[in-house]
C-alpha atoms as a PDB file:
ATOM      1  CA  UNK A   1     -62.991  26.007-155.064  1.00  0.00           C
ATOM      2  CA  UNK A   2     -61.661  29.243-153.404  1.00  0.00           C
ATOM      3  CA  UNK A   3     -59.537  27.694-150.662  1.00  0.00           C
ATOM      4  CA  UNK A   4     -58.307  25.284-152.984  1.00  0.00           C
ATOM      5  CA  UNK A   5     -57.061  27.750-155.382  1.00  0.00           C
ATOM      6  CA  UNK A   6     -55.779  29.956-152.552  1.00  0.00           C
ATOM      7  CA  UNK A   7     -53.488  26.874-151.277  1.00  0.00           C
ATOM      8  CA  UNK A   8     -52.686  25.902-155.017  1.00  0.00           C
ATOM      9  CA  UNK A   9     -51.571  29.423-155.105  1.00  0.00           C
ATOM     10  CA  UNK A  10     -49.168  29.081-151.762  1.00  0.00           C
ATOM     11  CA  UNK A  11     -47.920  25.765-152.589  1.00  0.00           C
ATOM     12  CA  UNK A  12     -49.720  24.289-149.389  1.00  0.00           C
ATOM     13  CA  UNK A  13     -51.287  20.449-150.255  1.00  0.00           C
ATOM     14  CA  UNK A  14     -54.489  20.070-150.952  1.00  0.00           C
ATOM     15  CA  UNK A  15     -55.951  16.398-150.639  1.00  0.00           C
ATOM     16  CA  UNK A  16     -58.519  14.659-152.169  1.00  0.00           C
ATOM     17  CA  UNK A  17     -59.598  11.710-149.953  1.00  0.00           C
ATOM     18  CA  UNK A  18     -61.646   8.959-151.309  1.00  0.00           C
ATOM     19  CA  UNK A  19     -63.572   6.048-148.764  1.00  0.00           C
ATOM     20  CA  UNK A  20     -65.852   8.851-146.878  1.00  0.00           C
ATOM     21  CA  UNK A  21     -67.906   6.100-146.105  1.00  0.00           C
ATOM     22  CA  UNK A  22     -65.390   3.285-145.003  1.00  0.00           C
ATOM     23  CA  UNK A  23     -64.242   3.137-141.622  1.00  0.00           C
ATOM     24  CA  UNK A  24     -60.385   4.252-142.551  1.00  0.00           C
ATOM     25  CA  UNK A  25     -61.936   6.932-144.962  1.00  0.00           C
ATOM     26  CA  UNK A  26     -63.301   8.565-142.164  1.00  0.00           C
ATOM     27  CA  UNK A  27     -60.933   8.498-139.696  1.00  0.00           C
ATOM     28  CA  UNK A  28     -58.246  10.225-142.393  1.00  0.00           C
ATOM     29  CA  UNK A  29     -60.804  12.556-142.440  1.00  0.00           C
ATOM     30  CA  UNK A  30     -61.051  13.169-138.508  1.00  0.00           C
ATOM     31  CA  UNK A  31     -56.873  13.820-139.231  1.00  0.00           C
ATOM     32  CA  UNK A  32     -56.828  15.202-141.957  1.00  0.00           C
ATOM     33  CA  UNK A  33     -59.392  18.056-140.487  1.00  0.00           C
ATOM     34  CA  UNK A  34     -57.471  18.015-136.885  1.00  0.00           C
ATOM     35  CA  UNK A  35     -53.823  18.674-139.097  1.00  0.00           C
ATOM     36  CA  UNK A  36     -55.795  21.941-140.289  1.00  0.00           C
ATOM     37  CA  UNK A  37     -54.950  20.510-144.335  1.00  0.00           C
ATOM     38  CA  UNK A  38     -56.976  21.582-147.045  1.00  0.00           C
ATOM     39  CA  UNK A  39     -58.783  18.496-148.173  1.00  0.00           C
ATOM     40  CA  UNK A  40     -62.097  17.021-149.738  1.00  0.00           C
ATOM     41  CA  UNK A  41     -63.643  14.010-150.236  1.00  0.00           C
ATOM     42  CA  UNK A  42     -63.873  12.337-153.473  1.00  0.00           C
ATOM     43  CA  UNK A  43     -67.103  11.414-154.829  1.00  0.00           C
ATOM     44  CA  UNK A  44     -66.633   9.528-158.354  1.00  0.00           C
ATOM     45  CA  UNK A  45     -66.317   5.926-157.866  1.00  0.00           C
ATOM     46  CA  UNK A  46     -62.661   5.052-158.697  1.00  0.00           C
ATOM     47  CA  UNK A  47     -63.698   2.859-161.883  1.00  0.00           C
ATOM     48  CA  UNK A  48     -64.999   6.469-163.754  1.00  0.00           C
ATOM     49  CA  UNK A  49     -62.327   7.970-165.099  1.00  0.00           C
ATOM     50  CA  UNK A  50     -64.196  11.156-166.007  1.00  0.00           C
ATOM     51  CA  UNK A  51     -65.894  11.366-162.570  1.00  0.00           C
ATOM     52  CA  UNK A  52     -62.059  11.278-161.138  1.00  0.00           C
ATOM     53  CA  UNK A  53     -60.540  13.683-163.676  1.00  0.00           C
ATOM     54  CA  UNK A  54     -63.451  15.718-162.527  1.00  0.00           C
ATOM     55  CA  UNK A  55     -62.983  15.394-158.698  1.00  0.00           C
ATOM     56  CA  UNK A  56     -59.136  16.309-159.364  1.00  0.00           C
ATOM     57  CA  UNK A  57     -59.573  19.735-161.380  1.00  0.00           C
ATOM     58  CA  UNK A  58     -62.441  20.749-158.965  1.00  0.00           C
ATOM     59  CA  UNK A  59     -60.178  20.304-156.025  1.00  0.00           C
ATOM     60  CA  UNK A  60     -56.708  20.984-157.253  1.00  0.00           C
ATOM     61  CA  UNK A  61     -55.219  18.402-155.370  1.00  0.00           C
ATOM     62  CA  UNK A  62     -51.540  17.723-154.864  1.00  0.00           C
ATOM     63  CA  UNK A  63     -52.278  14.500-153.385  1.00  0.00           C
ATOM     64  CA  UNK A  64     -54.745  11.716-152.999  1.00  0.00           C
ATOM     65  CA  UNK A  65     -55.798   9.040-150.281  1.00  0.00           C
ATOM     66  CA  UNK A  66     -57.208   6.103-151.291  1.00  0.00           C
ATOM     67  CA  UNK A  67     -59.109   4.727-148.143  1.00  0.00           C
ATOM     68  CA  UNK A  68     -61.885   3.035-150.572  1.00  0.00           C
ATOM     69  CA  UNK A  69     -62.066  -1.336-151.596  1.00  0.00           C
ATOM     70  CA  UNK A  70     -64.511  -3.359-151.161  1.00  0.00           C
ATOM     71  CA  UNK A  71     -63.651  -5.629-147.805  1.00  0.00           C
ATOM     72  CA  UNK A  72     -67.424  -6.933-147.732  1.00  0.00           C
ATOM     73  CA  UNK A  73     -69.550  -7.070-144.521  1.00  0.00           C
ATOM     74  CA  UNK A  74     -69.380  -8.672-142.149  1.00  0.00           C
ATOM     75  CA  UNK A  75     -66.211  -9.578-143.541  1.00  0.00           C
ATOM     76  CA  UNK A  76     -63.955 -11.284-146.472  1.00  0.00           C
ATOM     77  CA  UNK A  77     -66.249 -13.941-147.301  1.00  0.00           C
ATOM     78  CA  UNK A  78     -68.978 -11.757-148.419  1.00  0.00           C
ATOM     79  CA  UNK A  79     -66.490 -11.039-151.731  1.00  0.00           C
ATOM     80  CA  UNK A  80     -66.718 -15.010-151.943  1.00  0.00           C
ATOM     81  CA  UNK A  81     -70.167 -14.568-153.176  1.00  0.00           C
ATOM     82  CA  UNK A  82     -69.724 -11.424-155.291  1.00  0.00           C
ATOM     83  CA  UNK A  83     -66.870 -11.745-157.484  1.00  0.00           C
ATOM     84  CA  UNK A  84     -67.500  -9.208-160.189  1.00  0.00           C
ATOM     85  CA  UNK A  85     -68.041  -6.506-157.951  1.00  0.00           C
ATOM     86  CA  UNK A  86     -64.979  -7.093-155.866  1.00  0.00           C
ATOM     87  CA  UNK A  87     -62.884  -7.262-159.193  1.00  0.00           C
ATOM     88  CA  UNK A  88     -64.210  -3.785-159.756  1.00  0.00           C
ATOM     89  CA  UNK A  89     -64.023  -2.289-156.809  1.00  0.00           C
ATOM     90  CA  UNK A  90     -60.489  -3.636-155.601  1.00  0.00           C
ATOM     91  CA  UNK A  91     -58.349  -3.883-158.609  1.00  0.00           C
ATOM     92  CA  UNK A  92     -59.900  -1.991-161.828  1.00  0.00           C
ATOM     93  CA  UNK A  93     -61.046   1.642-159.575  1.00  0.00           C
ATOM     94  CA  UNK A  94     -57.505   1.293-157.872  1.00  0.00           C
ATOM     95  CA  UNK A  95     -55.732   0.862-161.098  1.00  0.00           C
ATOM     96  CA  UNK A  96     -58.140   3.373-162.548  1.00  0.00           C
ATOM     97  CA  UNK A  97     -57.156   6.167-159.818  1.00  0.00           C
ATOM     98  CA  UNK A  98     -53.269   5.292-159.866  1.00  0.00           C
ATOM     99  CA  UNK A  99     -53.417   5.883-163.518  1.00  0.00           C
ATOM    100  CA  UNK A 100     -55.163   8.825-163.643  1.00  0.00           C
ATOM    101  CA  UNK A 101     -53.245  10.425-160.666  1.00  0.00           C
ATOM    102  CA  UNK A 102     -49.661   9.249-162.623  1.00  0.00           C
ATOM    103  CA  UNK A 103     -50.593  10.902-166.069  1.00  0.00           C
ATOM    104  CA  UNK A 104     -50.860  14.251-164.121  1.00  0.00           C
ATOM    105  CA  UNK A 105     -47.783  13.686-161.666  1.00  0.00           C
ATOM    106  CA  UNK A 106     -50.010  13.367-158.605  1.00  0.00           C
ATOM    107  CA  UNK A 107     -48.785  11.372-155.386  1.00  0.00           C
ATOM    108  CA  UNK A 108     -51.080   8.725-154.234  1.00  0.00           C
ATOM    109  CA  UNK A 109     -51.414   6.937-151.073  1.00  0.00           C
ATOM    110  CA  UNK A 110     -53.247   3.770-151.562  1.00  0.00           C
ATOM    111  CA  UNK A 111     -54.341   1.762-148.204  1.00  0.00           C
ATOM    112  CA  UNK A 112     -53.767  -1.659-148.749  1.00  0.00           C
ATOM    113  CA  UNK A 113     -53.563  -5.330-146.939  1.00  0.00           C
ATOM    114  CA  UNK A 114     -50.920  -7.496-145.950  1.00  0.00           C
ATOM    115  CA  UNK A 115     -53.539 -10.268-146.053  1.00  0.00           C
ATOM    116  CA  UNK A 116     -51.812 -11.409-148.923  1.00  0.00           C
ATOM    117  CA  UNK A 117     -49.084 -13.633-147.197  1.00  0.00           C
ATOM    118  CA  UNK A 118     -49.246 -16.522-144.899  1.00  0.00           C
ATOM    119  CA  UNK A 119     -46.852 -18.529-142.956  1.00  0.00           C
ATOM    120  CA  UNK A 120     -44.938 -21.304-145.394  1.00  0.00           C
ATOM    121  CA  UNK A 121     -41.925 -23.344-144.801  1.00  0.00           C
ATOM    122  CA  UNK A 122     -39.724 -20.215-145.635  1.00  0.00           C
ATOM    123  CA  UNK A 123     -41.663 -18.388-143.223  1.00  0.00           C
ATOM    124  CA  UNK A 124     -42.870 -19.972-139.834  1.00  0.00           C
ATOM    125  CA  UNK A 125     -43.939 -18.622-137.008  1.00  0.00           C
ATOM    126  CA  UNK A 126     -40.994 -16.638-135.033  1.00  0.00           C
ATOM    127  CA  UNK A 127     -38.942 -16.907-137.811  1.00  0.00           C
ATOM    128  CA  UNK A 128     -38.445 -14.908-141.129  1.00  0.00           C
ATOM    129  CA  UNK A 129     -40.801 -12.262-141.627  1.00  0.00           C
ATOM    130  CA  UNK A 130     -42.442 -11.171-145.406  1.00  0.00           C
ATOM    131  CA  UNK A 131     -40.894  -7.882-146.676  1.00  0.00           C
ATOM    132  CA  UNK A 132     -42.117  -5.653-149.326  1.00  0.00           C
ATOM    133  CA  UNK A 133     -40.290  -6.927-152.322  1.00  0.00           C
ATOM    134  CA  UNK A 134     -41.657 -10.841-151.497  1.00  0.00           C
ATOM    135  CA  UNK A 135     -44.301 -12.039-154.144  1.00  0.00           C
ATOM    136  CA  UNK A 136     -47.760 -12.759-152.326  1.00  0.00           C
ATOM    137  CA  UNK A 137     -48.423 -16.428-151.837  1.00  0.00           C
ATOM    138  CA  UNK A 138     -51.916 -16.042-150.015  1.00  0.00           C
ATOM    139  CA  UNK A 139     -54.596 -16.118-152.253  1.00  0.00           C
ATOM    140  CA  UNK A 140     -56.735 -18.450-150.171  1.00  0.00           C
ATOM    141  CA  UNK A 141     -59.440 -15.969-150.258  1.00  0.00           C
ATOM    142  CA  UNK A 142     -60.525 -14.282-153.273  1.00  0.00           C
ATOM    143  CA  UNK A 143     -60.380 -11.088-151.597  1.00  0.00           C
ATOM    144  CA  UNK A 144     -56.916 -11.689-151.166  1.00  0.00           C
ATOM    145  CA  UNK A 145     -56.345 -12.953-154.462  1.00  0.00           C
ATOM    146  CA  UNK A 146     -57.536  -9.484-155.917  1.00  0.00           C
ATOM    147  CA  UNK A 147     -55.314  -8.062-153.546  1.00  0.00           C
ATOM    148  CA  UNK A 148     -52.785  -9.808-154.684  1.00  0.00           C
ATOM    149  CA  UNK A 149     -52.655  -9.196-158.443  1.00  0.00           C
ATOM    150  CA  UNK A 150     -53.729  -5.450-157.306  1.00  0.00           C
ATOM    151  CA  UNK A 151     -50.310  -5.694-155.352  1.00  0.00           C
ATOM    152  CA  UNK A 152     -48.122  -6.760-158.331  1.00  0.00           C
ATOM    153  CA  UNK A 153     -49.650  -3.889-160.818  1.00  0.00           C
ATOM    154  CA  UNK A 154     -49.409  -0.994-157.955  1.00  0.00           C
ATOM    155  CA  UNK A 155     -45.708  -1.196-157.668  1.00  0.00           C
ATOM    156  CA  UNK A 156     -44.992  -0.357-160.756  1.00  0.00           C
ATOM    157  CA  UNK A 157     -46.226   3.302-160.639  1.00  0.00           C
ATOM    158  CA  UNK A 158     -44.013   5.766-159.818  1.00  0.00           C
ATOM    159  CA  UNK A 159     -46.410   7.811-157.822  1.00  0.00           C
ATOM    160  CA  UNK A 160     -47.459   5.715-155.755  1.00  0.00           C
ATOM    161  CA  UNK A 161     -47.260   4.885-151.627  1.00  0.00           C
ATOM    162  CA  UNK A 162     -48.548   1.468-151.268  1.00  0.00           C
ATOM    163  CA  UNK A 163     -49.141   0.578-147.027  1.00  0.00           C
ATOM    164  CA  UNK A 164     -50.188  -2.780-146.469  1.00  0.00           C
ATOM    165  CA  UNK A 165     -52.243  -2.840-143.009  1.00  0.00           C
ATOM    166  CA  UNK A 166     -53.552  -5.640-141.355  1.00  0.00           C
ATOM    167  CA  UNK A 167     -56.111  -6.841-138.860  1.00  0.00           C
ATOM    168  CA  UNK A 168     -56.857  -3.050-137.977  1.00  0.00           C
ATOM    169  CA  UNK A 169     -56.934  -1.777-134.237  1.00  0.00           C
ATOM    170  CA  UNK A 170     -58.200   1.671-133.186  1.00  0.00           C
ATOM    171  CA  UNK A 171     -59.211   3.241-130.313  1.00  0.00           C
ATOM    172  CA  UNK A 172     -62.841   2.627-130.594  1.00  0.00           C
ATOM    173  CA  UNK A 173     -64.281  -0.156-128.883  1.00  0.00           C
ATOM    174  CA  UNK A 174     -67.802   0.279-130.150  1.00  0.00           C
ATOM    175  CA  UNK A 175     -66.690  -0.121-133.520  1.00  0.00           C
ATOM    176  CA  UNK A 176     -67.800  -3.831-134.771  1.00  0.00           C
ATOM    177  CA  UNK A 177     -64.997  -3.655-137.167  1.00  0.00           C
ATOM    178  CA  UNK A 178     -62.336  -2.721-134.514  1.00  0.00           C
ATOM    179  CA  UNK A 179     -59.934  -6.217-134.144  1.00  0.00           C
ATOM    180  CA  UNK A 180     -60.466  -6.161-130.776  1.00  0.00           C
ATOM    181  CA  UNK A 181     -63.870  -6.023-130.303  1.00  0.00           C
ATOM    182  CA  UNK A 182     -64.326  -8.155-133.499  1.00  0.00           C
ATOM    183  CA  UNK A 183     -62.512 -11.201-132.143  1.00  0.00           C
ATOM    184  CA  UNK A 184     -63.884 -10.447-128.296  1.00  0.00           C
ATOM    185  CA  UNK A 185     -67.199 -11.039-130.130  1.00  0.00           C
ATOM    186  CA  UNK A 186     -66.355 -14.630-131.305  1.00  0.00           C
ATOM    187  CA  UNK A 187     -67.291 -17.396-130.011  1.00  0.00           C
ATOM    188  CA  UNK A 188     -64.113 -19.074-130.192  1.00  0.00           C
ATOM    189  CA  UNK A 189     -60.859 -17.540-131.644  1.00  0.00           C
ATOM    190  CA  UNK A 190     -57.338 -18.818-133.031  1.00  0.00           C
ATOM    191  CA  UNK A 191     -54.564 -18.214-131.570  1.00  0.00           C
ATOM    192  CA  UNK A 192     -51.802 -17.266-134.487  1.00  0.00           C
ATOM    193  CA  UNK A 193     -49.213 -14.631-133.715  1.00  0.00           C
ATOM    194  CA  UNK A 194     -50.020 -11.938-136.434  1.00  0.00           C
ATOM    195  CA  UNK A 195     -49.013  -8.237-137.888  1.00  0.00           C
ATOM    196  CA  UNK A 196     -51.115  -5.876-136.867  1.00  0.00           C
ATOM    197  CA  UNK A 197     -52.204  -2.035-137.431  1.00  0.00           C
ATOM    198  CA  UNK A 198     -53.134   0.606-134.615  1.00  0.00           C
ATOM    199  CA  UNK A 199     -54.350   2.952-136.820  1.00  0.00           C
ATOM    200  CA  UNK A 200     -54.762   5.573-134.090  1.00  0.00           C
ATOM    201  CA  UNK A 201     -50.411   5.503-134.736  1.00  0.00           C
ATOM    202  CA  UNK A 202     -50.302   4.452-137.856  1.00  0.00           C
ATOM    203  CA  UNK A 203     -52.536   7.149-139.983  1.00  0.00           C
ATOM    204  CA  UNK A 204     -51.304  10.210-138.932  1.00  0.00           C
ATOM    205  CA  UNK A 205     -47.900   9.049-139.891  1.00  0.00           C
ATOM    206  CA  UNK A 206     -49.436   7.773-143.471  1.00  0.00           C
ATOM    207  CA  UNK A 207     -50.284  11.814-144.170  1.00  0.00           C
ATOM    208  CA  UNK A 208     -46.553  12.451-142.794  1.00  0.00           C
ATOM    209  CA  UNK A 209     -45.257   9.690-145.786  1.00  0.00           C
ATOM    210  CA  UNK A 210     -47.769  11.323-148.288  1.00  0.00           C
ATOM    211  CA  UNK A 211     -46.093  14.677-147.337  1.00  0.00           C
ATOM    212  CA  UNK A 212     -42.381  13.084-147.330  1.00  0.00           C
ATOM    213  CA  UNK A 213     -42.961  12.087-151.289  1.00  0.00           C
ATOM    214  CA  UNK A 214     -42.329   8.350-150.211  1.00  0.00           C
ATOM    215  CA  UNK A 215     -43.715   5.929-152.968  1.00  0.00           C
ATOM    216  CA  UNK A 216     -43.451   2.273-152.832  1.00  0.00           C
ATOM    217  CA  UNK A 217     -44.709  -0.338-151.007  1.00  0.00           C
ATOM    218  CA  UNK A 218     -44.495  -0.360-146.881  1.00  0.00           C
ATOM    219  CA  UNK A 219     -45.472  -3.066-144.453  1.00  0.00           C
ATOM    220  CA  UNK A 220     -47.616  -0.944-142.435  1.00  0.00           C
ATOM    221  CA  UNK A 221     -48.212  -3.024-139.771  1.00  0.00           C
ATOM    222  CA  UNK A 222     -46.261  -2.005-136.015  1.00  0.00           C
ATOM    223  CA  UNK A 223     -43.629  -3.896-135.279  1.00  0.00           C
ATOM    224  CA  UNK A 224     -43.388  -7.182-133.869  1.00  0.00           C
ATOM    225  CA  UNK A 225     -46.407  -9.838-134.311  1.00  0.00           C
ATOM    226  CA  UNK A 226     -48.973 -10.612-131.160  1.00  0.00           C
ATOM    227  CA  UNK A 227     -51.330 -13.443-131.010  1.00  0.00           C
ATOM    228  CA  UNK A 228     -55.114 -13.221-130.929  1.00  0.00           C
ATOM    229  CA  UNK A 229     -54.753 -14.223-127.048  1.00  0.00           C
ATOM    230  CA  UNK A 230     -52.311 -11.816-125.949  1.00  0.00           C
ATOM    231  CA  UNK A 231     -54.639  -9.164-127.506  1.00  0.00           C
ATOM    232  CA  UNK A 232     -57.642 -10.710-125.650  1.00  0.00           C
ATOM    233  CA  UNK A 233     -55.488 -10.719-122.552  1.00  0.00           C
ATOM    234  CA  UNK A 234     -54.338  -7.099-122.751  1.00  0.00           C
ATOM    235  CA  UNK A 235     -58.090  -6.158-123.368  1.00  0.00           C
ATOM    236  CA  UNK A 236     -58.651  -8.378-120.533  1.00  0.00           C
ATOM    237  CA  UNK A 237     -55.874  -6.848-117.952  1.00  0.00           C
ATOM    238  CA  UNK A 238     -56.612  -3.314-118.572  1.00  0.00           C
ATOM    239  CA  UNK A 239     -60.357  -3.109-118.800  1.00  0.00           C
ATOM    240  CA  UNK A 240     -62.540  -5.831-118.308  1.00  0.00           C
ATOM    241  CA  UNK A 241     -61.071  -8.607-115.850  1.00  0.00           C
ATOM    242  CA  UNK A 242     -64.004 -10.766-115.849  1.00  0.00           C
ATOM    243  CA  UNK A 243     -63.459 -11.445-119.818  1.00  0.00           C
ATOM    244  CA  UNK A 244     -62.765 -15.025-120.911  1.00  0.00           C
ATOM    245  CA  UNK A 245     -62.995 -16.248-124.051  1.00  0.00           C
ATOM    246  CA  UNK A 246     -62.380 -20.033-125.967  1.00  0.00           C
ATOM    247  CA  UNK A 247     -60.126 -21.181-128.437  1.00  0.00           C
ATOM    248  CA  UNK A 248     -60.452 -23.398-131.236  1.00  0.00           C
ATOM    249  CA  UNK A 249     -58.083 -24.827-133.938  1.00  0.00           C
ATOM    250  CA  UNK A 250     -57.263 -23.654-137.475  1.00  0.00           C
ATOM    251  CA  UNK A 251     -59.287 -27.034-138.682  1.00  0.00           C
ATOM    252  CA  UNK A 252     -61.566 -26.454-136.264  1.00  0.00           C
ATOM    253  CA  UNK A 253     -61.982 -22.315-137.802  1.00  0.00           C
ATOM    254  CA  UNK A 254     -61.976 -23.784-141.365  1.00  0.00           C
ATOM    255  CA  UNK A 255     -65.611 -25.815-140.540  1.00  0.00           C
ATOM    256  CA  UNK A 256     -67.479 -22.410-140.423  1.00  0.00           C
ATOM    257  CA  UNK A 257     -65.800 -20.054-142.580  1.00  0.00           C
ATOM    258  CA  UNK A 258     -65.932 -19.703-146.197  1.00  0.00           C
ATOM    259  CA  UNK A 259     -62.551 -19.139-147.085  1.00  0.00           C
ATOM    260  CA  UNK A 260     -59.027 -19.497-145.515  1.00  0.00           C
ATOM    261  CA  UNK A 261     -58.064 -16.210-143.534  1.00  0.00           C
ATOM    262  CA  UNK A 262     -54.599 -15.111-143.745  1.00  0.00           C
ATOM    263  CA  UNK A 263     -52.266 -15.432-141.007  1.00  0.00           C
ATOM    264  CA  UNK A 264     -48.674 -13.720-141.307  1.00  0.00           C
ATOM    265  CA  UNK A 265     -45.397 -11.536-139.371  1.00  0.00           C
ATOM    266  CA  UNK A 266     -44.266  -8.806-142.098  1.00  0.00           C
ATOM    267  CA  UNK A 267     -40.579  -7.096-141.852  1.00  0.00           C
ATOM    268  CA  UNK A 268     -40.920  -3.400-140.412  1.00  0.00           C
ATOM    269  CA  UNK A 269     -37.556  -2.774-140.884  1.00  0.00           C
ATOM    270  CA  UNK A 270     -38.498  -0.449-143.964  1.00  0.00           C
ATOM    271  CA  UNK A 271     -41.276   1.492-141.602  1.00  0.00           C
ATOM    272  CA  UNK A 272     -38.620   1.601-138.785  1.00  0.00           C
ATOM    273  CA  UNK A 273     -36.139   3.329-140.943  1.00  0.00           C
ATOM    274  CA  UNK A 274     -38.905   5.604-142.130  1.00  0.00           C
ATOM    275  CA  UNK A 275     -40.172   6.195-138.583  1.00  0.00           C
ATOM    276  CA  UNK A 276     -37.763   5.788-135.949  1.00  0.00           C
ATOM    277  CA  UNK A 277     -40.322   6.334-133.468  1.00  0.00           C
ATOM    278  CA  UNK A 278     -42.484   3.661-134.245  1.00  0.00           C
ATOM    279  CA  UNK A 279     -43.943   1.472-131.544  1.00  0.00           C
ATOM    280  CA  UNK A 280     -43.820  -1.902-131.057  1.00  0.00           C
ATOM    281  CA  UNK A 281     -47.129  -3.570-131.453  1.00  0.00           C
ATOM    282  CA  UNK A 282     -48.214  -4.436-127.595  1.00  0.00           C
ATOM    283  CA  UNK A 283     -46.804  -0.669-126.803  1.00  0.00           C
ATOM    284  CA  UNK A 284     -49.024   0.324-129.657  1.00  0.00           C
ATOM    285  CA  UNK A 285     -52.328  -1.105-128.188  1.00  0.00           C
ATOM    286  CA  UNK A 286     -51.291  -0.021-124.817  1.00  0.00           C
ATOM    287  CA  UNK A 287     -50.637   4.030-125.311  1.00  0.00           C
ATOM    288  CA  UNK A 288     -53.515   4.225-128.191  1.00  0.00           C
ATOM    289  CA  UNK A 289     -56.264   2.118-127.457  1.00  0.00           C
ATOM    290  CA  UNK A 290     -56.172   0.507-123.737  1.00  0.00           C
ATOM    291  CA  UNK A 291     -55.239   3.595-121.503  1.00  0.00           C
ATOM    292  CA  UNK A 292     -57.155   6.067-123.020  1.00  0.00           C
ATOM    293  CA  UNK A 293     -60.429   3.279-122.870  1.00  0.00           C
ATOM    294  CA  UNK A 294     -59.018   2.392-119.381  1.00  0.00           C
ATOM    295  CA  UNK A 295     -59.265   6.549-118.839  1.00  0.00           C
ATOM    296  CA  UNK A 296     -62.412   6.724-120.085  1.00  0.00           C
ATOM    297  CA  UNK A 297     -63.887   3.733-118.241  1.00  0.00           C
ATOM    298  CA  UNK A 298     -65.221   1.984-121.904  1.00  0.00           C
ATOM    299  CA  UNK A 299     -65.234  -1.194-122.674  1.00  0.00           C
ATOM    300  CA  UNK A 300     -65.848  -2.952-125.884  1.00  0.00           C
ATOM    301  CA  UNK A 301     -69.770  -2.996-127.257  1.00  0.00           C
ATOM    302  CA  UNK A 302     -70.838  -6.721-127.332  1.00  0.00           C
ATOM    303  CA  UNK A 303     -73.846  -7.472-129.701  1.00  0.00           C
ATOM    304  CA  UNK A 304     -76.946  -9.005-128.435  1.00  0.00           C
ATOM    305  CA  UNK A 305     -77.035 -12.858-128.418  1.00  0.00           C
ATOM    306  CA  UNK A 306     -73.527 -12.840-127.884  1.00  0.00           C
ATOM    307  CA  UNK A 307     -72.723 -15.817-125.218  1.00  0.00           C
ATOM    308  CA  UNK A 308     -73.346 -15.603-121.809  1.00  0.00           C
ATOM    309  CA  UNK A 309     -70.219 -17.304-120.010  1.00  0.00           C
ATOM    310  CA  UNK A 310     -70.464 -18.028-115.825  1.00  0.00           C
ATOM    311  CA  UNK A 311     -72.708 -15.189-115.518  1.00  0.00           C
ATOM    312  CA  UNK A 312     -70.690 -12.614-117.548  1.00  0.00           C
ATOM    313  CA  UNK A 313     -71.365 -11.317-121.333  1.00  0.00           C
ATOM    314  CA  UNK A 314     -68.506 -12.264-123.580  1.00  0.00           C
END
């Protein structure tokens, strides 16, 4: 209560960060804690409005980071199953916190997905790209259908910096969640040219936009698309050379999962003019996740049972 009355008092931010337990609601905590910002982590659930109002007086924020949603584990298709709850927890608690922040005039920066797109006749591979202002036409998934009505109510809040990621990279290869060690896990894997997020890039520079005052909705994805095998073939080149792995079709994908996944480029020429500096996808991986593994001599964690290909784990 102190500190955050002493930096209400200087005019420094103060940020109230909600997702402790999610795996992006931690890491903005690792930055937010290495930018030396005065921040806490929220603990009302973002459907209580009292529990929020609450959280916001205690803290005295000037902004918030939403980092919370309900993906499901191990992924997507566990919301397949649990509709109610995902309703909740991805459109009515986001709504919920928007509102609340709006009434008082505080910025919000709500982490979103871009999984709400997917390649159409308008938009094929290598061509056109989805920007910000197209209408979602993915909602193959019901996770991405709440996404995608979430989406269309978001923009119209004032307050609010909406950054769509997608298929998530960071720079640790242990984590089950990490895209890379995710899809080196699979059996067999698509091959679909994609928009994708290094976060270890990509987060710091979300704090920067909270700062900044930007509000609207970003593709924030790094330029360029890459395919599932030129991701397994940069994890390949730089750290594990014996690595293979198979692919299979889209049909073939469609036999054992429960819902469509989505599969998409998105424009970055609104990021780019936000953040010159932005790299390009493959760069991306390179600088923040392969070197400093390749440095470190890690590779990614493979889980027990996983198959055993000419005499090396895949």
């Amino acid at each position: 209560g102190a500190v955050a009355a002493a930096a209400a008092v200087e005019g420094k931010p103060v940020f109230l960060v909600y997702g402790r337990t999610g795996w992006i609601g931690g890491k903005v905590g690792e930055i937010m804690a290495a930018m030396g910002h005065t921040w806490y982590y929220g603990s009302a659930r973002l459907e209580d409005r009292k529990g929020l109002l609450e959280d916001i007086k205690r803290s005295k924020c000037t902004h918030i980071i939403n980092a919370a949603g309900l993906t499901g584990r191990p992924n997507v298709d566990w919301c397949e199953d649990h509709k109610v709850e995902t309703i909740r927890g991805n459109v009515i608690g986001v709504l919920m916190l928007c509102d609340v922040a709006h009434g008082l005039g505080i910025h919000v920066t709500n982490f979103a997905t871009g999984c709400i797109y997917a390649y159409d006749d308008e938009h094929v591979i290598g061509g056109k790209p989805f920007t910000e202002e197209d209408l979602p036409n993915f909602g193959g998934s019901f996770y991405s259908e709440t996404k995608s009505y979430l989406e269309n109510m978001v923009r119209q809040y004032p307050n609010v910096l909406q950054l769509r990621l997608r298929m998530p990279i960071d720079g640790d290869l242990s984590n089950p969640r990490n895209f890379i060690t995710k899809i080196a896990n699979y059996a067999k894997v698509v091959d679909i040219p994609n928009s994708m997020t290094v976060l270890d890039e990509l987060l710091p520079m979300a704090v920067d936009g909270a700062l900044r005052g930007l509000t609207g909705a970003f593709n924030w994805t790094n330029p360029g698309a890459i395919s599932h095998n030129e991701v397994l073939q940069l994890y390949k080149d730089h750290l594990h050379p014996e690595f293979s792995w198979d692919n299979f079709t889209l049909e073939e994908q469609a036999l054992v999962i429960k819902a469509p996944h989505s599969n998409n480029t998105l424009s970055h020429v609104k990021l780019r003019a936000a953040f010159p500096g932005v790299l390009g996808i493959k760069e991306s991986i390179i600088k923040y996740v392969l070197e400093p593994n390749k440095a470190a001599g890690t590779r990614a964690d493979f889980k027990a049972g996983t198959q055993v290909r000419s005499g090396q784990v895949k």
